[in-house]
Structures are given as C-alpha cells and as structure tokens.
PDB file of N, CA and C in Angstrom:
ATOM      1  N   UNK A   1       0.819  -1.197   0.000  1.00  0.00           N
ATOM      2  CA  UNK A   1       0.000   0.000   0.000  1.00  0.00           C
ATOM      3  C   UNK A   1       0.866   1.266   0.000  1.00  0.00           C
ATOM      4  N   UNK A   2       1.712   1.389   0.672  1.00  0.00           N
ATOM      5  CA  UNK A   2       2.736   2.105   0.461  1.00  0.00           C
ATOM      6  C   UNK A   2       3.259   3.086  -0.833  1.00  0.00           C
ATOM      7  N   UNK A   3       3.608   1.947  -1.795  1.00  0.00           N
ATOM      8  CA  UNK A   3       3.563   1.829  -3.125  1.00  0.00           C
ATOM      9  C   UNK A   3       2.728   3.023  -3.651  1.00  0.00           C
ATOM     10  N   UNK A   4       1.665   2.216  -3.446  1.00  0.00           N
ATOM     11  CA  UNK A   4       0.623   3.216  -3.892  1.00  0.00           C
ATOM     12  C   UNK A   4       0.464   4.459  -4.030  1.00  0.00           C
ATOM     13  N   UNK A   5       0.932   4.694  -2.235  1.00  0.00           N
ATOM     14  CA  UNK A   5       0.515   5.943  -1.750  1.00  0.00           C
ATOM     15  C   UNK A   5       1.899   6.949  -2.202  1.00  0.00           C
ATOM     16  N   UNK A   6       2.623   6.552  -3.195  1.00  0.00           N
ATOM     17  CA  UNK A   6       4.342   6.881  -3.052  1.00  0.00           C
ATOM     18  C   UNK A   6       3.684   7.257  -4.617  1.00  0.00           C
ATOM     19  N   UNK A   7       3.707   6.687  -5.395  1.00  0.00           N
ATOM     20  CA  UNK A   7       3.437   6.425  -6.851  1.00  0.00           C
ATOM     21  C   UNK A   7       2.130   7.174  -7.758  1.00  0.00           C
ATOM     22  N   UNK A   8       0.929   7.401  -6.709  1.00  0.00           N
ATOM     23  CA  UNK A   8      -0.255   8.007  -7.246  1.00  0.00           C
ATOM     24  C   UNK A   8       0.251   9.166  -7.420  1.00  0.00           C
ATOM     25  N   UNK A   9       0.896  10.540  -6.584  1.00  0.00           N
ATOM     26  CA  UNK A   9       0.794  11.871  -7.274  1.00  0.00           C
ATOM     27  C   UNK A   9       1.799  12.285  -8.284  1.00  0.00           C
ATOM     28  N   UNK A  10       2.622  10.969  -8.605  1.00  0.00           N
ATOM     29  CA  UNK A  10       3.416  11.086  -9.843  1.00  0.00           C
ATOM     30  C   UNK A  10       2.593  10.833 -11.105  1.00  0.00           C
ATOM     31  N   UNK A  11       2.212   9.353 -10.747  1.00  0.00           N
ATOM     32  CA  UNK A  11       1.028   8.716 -11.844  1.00  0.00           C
ATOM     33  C   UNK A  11      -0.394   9.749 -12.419  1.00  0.00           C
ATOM     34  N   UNK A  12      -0.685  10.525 -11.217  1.00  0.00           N
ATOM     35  CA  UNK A  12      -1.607  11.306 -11.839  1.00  0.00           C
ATOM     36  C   UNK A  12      -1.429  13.139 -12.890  1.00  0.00           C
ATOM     37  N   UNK A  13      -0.261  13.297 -12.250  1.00  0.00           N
ATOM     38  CA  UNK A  13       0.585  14.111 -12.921  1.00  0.00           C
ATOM     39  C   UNK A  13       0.809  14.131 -14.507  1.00  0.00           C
ATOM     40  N   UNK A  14       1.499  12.787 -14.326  1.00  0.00           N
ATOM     41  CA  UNK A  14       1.956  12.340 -15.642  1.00  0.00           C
ATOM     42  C   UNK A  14       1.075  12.671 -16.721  1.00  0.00           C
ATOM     43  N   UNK A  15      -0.393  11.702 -15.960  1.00  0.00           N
ATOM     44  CA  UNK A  15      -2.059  11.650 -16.709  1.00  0.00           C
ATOM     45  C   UNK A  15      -2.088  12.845 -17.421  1.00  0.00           C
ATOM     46  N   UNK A  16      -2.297  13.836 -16.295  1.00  0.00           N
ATOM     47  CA  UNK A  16      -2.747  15.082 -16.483  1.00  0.00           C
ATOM     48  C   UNK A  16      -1.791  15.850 -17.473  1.00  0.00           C
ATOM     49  N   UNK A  17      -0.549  15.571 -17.347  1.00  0.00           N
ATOM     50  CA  UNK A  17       0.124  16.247 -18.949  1.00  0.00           C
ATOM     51  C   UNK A  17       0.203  15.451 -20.045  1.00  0.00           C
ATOM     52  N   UNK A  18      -0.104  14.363 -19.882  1.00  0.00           N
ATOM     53  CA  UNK A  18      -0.384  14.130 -20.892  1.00  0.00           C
ATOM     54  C   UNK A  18      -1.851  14.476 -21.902  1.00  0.00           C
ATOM     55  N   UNK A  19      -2.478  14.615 -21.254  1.00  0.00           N
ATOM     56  CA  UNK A  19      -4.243  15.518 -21.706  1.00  0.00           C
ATOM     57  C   UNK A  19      -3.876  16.775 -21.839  1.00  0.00           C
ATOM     58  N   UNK A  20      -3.057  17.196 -21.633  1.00  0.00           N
ATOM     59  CA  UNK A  20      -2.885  19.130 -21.411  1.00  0.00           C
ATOM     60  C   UNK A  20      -1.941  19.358 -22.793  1.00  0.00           C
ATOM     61  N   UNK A  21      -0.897  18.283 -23.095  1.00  0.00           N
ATOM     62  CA  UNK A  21      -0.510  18.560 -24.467  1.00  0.00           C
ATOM     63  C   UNK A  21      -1.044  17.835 -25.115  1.00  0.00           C
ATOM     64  N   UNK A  22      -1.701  16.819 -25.189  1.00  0.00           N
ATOM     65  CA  UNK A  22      -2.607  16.454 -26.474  1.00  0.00           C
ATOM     66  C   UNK A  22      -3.499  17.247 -26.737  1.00  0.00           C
ATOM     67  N   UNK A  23      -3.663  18.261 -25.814  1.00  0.00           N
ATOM     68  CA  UNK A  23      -5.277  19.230 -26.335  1.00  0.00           C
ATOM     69  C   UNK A  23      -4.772  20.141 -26.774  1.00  0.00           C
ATOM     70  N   UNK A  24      -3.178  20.924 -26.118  1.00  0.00           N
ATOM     71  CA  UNK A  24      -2.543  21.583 -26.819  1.00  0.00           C
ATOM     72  C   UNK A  24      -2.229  21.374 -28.551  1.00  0.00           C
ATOM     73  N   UNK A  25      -1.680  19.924 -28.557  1.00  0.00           N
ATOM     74  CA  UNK A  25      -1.249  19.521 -30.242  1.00  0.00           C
ATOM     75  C   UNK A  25      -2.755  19.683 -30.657  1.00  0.00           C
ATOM     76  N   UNK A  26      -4.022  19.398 -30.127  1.00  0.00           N
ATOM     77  CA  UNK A  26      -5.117  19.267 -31.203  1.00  0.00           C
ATOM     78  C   UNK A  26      -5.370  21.170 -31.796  1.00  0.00           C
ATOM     79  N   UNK A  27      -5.375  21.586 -30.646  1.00  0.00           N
ATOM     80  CA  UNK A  27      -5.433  22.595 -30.559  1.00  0.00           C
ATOM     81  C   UNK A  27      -4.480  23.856 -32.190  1.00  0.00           C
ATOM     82  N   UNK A  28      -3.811  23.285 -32.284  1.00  0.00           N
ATOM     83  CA  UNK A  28      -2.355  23.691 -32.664  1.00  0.00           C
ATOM     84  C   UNK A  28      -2.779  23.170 -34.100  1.00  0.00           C
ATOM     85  N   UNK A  29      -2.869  21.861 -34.320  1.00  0.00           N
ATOM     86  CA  UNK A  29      -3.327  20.801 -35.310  1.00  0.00           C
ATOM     87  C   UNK A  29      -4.730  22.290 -36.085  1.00  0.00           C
ATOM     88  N   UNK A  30      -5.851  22.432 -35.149  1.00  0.00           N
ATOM     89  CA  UNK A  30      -6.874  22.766 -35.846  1.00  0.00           C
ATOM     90  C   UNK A  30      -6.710  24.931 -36.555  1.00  0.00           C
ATOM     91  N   UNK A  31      -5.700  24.960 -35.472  1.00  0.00           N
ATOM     92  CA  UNK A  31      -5.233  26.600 -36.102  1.00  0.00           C
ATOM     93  C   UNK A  31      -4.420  26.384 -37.368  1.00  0.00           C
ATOM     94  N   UNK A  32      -3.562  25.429 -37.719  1.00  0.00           N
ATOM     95  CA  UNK A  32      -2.986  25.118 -38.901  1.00  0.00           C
ATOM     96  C   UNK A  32      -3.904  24.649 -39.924  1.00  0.00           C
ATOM     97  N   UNK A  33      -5.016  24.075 -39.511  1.00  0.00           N
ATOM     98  CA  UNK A  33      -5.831  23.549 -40.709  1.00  0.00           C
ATOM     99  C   UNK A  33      -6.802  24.989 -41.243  1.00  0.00           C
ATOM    100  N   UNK A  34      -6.915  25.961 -40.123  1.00  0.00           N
ATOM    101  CA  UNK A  34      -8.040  27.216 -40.687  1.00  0.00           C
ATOM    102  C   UNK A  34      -7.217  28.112 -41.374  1.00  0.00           C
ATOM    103  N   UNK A  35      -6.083  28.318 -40.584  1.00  0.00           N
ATOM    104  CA  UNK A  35      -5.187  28.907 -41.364  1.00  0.00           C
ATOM    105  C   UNK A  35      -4.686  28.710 -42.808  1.00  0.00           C
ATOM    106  N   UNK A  36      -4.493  27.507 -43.089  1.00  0.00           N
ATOM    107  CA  UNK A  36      -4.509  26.762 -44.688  1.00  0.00           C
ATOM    108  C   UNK A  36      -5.938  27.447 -45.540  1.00  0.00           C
ATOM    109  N   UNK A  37      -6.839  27.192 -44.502  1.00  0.00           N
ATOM    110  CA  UNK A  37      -7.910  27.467 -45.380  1.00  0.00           C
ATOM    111  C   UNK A  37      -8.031  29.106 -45.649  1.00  0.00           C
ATOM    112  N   UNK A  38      -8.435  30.013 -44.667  1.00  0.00           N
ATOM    113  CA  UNK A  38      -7.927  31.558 -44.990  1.00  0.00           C
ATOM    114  C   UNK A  38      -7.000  31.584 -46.066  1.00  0.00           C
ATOM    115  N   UNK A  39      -5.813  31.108 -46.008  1.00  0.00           N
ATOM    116  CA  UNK A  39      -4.840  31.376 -47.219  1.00  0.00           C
ATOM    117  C   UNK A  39      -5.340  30.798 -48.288  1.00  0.00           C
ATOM    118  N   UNK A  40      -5.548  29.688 -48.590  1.00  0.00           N
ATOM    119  CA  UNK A  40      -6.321  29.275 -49.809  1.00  0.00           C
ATOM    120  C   UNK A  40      -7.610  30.366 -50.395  1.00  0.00           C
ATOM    121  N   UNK A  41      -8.520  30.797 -49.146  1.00  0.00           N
ATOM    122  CA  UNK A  41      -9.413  31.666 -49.738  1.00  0.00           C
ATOM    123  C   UNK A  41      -8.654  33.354 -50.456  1.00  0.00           C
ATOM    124  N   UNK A  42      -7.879  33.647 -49.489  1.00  0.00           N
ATOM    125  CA  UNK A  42      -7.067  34.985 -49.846  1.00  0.00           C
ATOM    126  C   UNK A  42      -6.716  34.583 -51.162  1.00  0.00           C
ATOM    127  N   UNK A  43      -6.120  33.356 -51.390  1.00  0.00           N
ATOM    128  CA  UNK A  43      -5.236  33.611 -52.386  1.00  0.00           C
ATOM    129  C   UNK A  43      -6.556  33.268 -53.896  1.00  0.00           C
ATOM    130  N   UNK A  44      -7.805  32.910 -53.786  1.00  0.00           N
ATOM    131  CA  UNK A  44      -8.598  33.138 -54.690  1.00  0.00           C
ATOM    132  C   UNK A  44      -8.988  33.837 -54.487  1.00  0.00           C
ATOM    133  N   UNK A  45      -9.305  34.632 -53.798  1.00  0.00           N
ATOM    134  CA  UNK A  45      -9.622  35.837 -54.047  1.00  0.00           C
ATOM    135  C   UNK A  45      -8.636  36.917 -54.606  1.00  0.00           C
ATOM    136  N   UNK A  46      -7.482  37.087 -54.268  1.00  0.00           N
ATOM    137  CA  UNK A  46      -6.275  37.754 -54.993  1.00  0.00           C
ATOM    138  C   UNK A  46      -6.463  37.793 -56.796  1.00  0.00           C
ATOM    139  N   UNK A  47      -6.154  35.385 -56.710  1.00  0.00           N
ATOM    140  CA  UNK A  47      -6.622  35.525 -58.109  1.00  0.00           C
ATOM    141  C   UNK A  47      -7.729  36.186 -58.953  1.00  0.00           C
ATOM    142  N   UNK A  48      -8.864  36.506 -58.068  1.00  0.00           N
ATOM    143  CA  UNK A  48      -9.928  36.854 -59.089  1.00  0.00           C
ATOM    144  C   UNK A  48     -10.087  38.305 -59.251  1.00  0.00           C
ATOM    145  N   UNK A  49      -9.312  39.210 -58.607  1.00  0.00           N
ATOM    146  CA  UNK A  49      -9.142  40.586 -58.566  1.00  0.00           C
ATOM    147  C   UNK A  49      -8.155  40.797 -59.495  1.00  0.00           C
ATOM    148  N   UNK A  50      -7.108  40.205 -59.519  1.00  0.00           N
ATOM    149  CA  UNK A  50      -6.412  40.437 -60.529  1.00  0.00           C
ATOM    150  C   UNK A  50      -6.651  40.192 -62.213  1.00  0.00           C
ATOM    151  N   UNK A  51      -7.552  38.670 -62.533  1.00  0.00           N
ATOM    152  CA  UNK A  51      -7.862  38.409 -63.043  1.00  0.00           C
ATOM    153  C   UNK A  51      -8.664  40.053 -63.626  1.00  0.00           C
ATOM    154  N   UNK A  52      -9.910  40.177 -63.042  1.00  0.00           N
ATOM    155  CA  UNK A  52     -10.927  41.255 -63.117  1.00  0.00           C
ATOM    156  C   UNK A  52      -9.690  42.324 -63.536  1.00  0.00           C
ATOM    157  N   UNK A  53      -8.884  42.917 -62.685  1.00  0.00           N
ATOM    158  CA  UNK A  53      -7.710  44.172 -63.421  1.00  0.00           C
ATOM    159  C   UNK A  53      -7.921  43.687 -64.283  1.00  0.00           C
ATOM    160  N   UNK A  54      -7.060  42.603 -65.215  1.00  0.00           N
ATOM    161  CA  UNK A  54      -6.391  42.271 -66.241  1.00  0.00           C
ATOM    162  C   UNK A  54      -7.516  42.729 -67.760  1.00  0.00           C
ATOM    163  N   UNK A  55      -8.631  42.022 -67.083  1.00  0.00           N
ATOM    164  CA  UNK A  55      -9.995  42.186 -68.071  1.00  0.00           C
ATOM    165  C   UNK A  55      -9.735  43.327 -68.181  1.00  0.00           C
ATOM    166  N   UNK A  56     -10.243  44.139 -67.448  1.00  0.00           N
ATOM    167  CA  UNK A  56     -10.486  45.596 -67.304  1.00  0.00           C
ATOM    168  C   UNK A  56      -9.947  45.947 -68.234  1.00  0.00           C
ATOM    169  N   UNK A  57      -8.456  46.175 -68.096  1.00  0.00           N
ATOM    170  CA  UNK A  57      -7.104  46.539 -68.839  1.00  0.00           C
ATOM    171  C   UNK A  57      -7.475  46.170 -70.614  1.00  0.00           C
ATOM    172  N   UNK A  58      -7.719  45.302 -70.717  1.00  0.00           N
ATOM    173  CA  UNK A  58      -7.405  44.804 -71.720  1.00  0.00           C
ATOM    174  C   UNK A  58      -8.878  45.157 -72.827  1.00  0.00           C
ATOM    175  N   UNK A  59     -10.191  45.414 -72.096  1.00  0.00           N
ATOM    176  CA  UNK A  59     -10.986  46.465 -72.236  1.00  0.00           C
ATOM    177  C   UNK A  59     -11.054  47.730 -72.977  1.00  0.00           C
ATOM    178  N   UNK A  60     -10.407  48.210 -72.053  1.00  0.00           N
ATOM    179  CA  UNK A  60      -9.512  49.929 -72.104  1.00  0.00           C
ATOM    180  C   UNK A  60      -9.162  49.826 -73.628  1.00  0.00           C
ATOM    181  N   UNK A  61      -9.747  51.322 -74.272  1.00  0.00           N
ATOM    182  CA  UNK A  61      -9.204  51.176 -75.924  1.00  0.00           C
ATOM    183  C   UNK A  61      -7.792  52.130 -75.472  1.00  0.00           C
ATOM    184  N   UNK A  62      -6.553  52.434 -76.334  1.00  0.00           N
ATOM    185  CA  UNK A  62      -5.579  52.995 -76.510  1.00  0.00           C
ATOM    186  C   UNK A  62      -5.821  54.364 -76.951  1.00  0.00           C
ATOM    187  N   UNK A  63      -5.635  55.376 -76.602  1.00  0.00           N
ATOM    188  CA  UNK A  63      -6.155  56.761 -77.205  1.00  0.00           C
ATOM    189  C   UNK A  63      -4.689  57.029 -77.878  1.00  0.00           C
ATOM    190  N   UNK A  64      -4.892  57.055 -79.205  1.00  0.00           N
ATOM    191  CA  UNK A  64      -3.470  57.063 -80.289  1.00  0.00           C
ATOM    192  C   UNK A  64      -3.198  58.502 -80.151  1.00  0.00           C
ATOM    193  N   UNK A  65      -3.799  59.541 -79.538  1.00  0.00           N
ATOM    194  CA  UNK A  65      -3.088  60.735 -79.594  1.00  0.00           C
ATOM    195  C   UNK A  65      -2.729  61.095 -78.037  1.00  0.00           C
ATOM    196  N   UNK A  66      -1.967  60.064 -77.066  1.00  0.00           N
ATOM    197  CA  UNK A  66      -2.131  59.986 -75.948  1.00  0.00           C
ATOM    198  C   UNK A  66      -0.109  59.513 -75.565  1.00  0.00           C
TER     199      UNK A  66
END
C-alpha cells in the first residue's frame, strides 16, 4: 500500500500532462488547418481581382493621340 501511496501523485501528474498537451497539439493541429484554409481563400480571391484588373485593362481602348 505504500507503493501506492508513493506512486499516485506522480502517476496522476503524468495523466494530467499528458491531456494538457494532447489538447494543446489538437489545438495547434486545428489553427494550422483554418489557417490553410484563410490562405487558400485569400489567395482566390487575390486571383480573381487580378484576373478582373487584367480584363479591365485589356478592355480599355488605346487613345493614339495619348
């Protein structure tokens, strides 16, 4: 019994960090996955603004006395 009583507030310690960084890594895990996604959206959206310039531009007549 001894044992026991020697061994539990290590054993529960341990427990407990181990739950405190796995929620951390999930944690960590799910800001990297939104973040991917924001950048993926920015970056279509970038594309389609530029795209739209480009139209625009290409629109535009040349004024030959310009």
């Amino acid at each position: 019994m001894e044992y026991i009583a020697v061994l539990l507030p290590s054993v529960c310690l341990a427990v407990l960090f181990y739950f405190v960084i796995k929620a951390i890594f999930n944690v960590d895990r799910s800001e990297r996955e939104a973040m991917a996604r924001a950048e993926e959206m920015q970056d279509a959206e970038d594309a389609r603004v530029a795209e739209s310039r480009e139209k625009k531009n290409d629109d535009q007549e040349i004024d030959p006395r310009a």
